[in-house]
PDB file of N, CA and C in Angstrom:
ATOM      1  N   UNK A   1      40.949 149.280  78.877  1.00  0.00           N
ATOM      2  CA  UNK A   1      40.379 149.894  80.053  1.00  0.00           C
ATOM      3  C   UNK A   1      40.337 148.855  81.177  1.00  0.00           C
ATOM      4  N   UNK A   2      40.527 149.083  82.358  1.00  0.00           N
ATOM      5  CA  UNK A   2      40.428 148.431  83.565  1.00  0.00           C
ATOM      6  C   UNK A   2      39.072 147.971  83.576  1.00  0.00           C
ATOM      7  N   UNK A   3      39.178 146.575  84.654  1.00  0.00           N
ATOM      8  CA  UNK A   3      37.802 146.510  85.078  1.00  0.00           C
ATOM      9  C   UNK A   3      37.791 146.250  86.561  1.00  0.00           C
ATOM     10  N   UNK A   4      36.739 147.097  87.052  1.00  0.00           N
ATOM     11  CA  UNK A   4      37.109 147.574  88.609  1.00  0.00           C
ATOM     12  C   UNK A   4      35.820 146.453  88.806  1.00  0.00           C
ATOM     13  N   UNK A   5      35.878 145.876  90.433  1.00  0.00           N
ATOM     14  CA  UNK A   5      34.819 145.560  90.936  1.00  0.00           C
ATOM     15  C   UNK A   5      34.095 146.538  91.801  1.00  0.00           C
ATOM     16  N   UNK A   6      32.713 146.462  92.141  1.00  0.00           N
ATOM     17  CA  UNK A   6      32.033 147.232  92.525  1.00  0.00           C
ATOM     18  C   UNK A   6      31.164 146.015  94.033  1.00  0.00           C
ATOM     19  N   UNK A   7      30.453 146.468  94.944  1.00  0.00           N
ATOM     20  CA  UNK A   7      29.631 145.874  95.728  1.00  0.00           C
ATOM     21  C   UNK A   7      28.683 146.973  96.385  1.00  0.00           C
ATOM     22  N   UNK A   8      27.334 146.861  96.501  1.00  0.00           N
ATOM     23  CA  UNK A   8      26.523 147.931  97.460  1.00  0.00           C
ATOM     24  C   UNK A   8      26.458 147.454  98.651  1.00  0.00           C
ATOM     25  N   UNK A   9      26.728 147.850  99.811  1.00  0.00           N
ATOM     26  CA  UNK A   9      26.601 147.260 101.212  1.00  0.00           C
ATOM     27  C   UNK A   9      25.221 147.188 101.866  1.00  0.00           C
ATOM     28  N   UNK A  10      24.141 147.714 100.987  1.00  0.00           N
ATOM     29  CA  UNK A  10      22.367 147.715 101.556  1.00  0.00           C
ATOM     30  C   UNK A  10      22.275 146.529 100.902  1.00  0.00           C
ATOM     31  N   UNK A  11      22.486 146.238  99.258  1.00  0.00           N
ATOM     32  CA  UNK A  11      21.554 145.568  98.833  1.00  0.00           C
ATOM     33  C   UNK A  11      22.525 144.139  98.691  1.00  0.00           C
ATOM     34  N   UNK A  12      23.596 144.198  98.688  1.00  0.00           N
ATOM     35  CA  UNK A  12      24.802 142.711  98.509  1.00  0.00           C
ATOM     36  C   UNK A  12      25.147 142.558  97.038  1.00  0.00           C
ATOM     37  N   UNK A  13      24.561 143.493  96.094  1.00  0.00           N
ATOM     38  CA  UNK A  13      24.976 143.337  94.592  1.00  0.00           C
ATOM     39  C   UNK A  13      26.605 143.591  94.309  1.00  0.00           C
ATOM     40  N   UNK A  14      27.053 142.698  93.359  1.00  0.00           N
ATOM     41  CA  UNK A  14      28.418 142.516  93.233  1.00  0.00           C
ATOM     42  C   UNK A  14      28.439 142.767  91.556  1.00  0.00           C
ATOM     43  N   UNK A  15      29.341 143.593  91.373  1.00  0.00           N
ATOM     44  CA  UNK A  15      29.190 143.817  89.578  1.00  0.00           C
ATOM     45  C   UNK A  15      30.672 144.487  89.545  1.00  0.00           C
ATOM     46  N   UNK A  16      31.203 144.030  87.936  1.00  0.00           N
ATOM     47  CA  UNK A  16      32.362 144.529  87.363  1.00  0.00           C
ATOM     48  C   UNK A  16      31.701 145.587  86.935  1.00  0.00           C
ATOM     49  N   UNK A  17      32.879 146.645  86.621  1.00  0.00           N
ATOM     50  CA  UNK A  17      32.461 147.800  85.765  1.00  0.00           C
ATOM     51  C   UNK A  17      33.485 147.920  84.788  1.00  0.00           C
ATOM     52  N   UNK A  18      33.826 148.336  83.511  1.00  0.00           N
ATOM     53  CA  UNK A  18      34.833 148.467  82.762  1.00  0.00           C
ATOM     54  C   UNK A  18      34.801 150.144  82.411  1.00  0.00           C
ATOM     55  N   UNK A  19      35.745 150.901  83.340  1.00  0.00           N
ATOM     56  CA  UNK A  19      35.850 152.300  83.436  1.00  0.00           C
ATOM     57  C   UNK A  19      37.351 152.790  83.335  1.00  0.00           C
ATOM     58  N   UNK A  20      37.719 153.592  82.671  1.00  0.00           N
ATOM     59  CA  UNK A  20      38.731 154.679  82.306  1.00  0.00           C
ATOM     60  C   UNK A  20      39.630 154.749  83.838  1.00  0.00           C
ATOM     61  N   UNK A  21      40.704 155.008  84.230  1.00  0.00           N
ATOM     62  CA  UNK A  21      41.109 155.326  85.231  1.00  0.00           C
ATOM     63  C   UNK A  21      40.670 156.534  85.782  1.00  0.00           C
ATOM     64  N   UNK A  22      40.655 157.969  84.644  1.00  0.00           N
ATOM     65  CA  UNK A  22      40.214 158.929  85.321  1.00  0.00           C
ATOM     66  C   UNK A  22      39.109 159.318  85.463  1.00  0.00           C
ATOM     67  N   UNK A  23      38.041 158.174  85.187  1.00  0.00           N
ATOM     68  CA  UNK A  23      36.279 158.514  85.249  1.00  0.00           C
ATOM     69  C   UNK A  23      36.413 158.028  87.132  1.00  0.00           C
ATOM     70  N   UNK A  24      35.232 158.978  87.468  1.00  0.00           N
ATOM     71  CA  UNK A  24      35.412 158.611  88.989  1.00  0.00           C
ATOM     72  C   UNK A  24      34.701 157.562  89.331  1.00  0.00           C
ATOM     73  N   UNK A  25      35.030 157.397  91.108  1.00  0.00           N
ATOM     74  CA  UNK A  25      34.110 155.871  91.034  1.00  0.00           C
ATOM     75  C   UNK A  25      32.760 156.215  91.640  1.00  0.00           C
ATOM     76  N   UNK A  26      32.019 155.047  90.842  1.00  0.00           N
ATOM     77  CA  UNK A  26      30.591 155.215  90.817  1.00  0.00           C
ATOM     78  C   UNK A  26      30.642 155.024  92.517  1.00  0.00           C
ATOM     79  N   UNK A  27      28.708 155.476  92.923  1.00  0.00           N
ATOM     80  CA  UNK A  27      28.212 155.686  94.707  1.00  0.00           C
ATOM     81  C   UNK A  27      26.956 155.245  94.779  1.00  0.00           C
ATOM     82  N   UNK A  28      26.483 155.431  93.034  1.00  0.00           N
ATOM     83  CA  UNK A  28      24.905 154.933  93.334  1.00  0.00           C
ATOM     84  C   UNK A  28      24.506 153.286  92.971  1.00  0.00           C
ATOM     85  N   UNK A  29      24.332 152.686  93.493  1.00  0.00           N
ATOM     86  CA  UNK A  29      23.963 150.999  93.127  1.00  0.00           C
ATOM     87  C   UNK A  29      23.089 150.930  91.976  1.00  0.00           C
ATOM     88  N   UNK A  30      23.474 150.475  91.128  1.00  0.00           N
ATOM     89  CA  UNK A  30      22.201 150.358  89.297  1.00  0.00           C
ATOM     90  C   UNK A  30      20.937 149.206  90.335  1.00  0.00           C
ATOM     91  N   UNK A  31      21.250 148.937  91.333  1.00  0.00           N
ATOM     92  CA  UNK A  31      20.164 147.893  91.914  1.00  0.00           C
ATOM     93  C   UNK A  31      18.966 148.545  92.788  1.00  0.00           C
ATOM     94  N   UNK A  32      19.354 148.794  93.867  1.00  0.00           N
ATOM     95  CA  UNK A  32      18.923 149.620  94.558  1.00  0.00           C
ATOM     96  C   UNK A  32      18.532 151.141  94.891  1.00  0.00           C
ATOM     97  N   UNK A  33      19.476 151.830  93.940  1.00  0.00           N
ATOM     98  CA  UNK A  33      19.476 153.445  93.561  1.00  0.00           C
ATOM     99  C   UNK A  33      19.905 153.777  94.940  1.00  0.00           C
ATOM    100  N   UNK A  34      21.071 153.201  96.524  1.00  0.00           N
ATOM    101  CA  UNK A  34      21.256 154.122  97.128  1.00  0.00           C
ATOM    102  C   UNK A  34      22.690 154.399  96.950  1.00  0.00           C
ATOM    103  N   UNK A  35      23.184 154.990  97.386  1.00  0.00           N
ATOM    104  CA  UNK A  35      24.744 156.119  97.863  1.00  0.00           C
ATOM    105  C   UNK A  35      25.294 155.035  98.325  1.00  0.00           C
ATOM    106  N   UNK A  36      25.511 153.868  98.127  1.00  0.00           N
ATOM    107  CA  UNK A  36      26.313 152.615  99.424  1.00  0.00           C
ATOM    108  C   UNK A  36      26.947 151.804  98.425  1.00  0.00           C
ATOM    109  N   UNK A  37      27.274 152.132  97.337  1.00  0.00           N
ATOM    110  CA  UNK A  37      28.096 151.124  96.100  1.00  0.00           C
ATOM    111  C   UNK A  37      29.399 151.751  96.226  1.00  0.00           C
ATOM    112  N   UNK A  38      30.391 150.646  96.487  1.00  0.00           N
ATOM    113  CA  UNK A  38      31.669 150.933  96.724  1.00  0.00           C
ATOM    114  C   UNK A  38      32.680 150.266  95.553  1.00  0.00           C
ATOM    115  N   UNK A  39      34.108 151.056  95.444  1.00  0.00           N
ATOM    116  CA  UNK A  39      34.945 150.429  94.589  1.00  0.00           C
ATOM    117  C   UNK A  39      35.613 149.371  95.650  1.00  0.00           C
ATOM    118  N   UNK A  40      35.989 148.235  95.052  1.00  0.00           N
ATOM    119  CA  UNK A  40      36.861 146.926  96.561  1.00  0.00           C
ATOM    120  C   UNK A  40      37.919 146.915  95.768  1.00  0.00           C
ATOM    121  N   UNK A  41      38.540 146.300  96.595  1.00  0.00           N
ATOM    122  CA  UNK A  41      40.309 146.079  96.736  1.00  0.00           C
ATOM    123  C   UNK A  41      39.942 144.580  96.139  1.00  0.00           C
ATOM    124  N   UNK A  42      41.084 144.216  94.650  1.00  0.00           N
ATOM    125  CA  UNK A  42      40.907 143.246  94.240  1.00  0.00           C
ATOM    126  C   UNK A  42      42.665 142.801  94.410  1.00  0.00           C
ATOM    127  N   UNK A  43      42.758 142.000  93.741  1.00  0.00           N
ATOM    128  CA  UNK A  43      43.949 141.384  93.112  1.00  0.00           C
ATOM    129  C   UNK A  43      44.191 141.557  91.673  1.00  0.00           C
ATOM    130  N   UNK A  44      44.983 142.099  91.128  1.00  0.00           N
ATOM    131  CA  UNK A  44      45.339 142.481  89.389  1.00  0.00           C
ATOM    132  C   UNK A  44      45.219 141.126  89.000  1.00  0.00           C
ATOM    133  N   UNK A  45      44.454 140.898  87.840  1.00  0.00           N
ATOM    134  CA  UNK A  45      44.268 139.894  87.031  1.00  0.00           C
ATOM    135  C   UNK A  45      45.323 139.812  85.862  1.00  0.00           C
ATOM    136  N   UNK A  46      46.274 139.159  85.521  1.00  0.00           N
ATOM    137  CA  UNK A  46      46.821 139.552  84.196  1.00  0.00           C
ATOM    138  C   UNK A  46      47.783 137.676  84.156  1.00  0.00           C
ATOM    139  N   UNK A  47      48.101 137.508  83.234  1.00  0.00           N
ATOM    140  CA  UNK A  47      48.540 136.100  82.888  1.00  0.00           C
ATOM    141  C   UNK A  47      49.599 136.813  82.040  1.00  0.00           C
ATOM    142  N   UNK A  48      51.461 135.983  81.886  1.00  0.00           N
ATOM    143  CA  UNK A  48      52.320 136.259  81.441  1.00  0.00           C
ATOM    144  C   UNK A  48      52.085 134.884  80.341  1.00  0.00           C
ATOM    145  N   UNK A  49      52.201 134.797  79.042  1.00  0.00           N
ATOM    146  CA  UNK A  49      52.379 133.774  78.011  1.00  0.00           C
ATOM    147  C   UNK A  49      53.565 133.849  76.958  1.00  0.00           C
ATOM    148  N   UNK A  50      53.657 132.708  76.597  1.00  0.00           N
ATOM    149  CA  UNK A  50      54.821 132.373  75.590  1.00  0.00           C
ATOM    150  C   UNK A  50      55.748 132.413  75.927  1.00  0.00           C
ATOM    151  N   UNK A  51      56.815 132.333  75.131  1.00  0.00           N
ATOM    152  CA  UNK A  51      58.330 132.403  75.671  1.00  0.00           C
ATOM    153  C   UNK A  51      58.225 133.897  76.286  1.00  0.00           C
ATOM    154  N   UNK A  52      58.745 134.062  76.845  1.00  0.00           N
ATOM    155  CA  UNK A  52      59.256 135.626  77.708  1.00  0.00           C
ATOM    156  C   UNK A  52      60.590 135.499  78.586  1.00  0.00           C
ATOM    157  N   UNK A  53      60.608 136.591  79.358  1.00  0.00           N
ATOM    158  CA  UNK A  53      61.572 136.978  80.517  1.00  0.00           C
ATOM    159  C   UNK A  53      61.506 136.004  81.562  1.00  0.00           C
ATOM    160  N   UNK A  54      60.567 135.059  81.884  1.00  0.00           N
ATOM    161  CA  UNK A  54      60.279 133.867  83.145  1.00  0.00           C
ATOM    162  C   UNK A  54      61.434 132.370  82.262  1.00  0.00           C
ATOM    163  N   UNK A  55      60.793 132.088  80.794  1.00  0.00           N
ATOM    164  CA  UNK A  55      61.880 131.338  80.249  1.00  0.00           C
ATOM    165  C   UNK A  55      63.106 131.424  80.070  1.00  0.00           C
ATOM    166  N   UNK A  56      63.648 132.644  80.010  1.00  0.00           N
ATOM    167  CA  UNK A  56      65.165 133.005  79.912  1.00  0.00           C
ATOM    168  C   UNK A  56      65.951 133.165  81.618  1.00  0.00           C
ATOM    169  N   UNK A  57      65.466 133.855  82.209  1.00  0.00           N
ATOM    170  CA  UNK A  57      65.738 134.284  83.131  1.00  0.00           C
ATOM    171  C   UNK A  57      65.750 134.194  84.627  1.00  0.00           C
ATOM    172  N   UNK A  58      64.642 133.013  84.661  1.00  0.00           N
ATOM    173  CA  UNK A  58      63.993 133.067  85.953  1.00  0.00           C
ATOM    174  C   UNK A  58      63.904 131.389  86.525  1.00  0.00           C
ATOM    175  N   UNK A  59      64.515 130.351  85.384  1.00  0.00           N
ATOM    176  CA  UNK A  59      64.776 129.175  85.330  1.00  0.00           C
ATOM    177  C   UNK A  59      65.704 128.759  86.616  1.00  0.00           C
ATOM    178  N   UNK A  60      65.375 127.497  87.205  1.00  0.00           N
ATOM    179  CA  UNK A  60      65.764 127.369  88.136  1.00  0.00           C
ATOM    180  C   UNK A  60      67.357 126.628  87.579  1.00  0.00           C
ATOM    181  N   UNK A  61      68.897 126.917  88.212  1.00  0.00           N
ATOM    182  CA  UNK A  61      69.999 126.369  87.595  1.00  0.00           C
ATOM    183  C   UNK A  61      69.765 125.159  87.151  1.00  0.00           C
ATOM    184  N   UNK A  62      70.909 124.360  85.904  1.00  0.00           N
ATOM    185  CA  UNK A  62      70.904 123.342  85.987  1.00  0.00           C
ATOM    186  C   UNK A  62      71.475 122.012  87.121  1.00  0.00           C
ATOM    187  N   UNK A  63      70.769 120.855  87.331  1.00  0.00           N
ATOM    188  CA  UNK A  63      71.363 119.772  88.348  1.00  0.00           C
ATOM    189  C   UNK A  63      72.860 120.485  88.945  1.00  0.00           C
ATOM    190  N   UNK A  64      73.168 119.938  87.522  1.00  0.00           N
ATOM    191  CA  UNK A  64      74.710 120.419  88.747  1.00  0.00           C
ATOM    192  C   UNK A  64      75.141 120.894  88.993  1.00  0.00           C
ATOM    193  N   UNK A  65      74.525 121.950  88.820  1.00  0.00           N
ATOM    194  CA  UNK A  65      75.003 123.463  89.496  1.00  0.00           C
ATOM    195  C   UNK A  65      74.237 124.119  90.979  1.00  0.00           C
ATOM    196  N   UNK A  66      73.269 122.908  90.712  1.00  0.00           N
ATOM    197  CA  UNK A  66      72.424 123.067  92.150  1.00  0.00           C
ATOM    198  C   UNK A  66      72.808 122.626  93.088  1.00  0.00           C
ATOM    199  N   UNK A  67      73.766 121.385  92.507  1.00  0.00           N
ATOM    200  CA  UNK A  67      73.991 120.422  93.491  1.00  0.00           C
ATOM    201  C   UNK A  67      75.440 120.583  94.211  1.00  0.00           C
ATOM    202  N   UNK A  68      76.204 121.374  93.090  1.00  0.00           N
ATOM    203  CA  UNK A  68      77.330 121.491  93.694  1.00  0.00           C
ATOM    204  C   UNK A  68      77.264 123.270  94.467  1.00  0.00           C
ATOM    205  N   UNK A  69      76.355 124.134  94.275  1.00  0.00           N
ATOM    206  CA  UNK A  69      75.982 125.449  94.901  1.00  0.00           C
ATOM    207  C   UNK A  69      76.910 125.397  96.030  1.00  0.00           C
ATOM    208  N   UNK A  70      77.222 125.137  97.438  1.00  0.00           N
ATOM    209  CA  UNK A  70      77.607 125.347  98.486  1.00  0.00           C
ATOM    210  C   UNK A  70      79.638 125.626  97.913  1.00  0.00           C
ATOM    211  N   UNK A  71      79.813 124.305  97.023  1.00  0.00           N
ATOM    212  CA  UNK A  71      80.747 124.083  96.934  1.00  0.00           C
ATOM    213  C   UNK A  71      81.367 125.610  95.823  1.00  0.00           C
ATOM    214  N   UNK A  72      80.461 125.848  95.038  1.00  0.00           N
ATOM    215  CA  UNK A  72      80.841 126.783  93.551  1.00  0.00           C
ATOM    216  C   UNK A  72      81.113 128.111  94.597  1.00  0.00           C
ATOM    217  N   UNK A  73      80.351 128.375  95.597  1.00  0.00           N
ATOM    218  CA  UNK A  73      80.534 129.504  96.214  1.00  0.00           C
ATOM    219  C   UNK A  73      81.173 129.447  97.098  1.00  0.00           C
ATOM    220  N   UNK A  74      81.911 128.701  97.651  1.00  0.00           N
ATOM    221  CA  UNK A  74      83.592 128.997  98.197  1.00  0.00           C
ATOM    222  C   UNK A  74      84.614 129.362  97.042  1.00  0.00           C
ATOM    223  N   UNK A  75      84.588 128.276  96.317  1.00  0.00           N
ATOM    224  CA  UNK A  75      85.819 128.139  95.097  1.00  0.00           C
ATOM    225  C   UNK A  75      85.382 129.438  94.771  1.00  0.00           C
ATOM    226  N   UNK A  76      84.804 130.060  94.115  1.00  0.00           N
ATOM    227  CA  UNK A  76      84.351 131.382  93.054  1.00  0.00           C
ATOM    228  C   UNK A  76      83.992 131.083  91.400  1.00  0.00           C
ATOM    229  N   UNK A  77      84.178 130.049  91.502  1.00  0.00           N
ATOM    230  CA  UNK A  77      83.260 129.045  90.050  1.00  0.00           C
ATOM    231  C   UNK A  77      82.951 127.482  90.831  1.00  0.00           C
ATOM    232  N   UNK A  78      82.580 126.871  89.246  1.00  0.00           N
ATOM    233  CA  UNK A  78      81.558 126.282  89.625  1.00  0.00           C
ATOM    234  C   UNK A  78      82.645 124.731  89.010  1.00  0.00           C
ATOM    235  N   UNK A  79      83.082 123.750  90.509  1.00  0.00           N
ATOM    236  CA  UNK A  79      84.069 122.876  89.435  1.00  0.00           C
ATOM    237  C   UNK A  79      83.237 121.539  88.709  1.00  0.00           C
ATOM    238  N   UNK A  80      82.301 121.079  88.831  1.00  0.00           N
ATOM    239  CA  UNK A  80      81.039 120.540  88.010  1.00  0.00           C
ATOM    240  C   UNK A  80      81.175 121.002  86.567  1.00  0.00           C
ATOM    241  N   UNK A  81      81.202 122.653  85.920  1.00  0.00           N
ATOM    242  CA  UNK A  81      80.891 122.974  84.928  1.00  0.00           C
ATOM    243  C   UNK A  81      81.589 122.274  84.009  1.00  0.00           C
ATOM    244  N   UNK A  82      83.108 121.792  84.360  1.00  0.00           N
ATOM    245  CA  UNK A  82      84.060 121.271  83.177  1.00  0.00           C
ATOM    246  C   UNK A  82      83.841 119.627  83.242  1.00  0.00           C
ATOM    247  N   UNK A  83      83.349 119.197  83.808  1.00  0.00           N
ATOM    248  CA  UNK A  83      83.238 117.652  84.154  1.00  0.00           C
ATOM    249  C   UNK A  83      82.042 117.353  82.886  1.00  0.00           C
TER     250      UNK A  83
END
């Protein structure tokens, strides 16, 4: 389940909630009891680990293929690779 942040704009209380996507969003503050508790705009929390798709895929070339780049993309290969 998600965890949404919450804030009341009377009282300044700031609280996670851990709610279902299709439960609606709460209005009443557990602090204050008024109508002024809002859902906020966060940033998705999530961390990628272990080997994955970033280790295979997303690796920056090797040296000399970096170095010779300008040159590999005229020719249409790369003349470093056989050296």
């Amino acid at each position: 389940m998600p965890i949404y942040a919450y804030a009341c704009s009377d009282c300044g209380l700031k609280k996670d909630v851990m709610q279902k996507m299709s439960d609606a969003p709460l209005t009443t503050c557990p602090e204050c009891g008024k109508e002024t508790f809002t859902k906020q705009l966060t940033a998705p929390g999530f961390q990628l680990k272990g080997s994955g798709y970033y280790a295979t895929d997303f690796k920056n070339p090797p040296k000399a293929e970096a170095a010779c780049a300008p040159a590999c993309a005229s020719a249409g290969s790369c003349p470093m690779a056989n050296a």
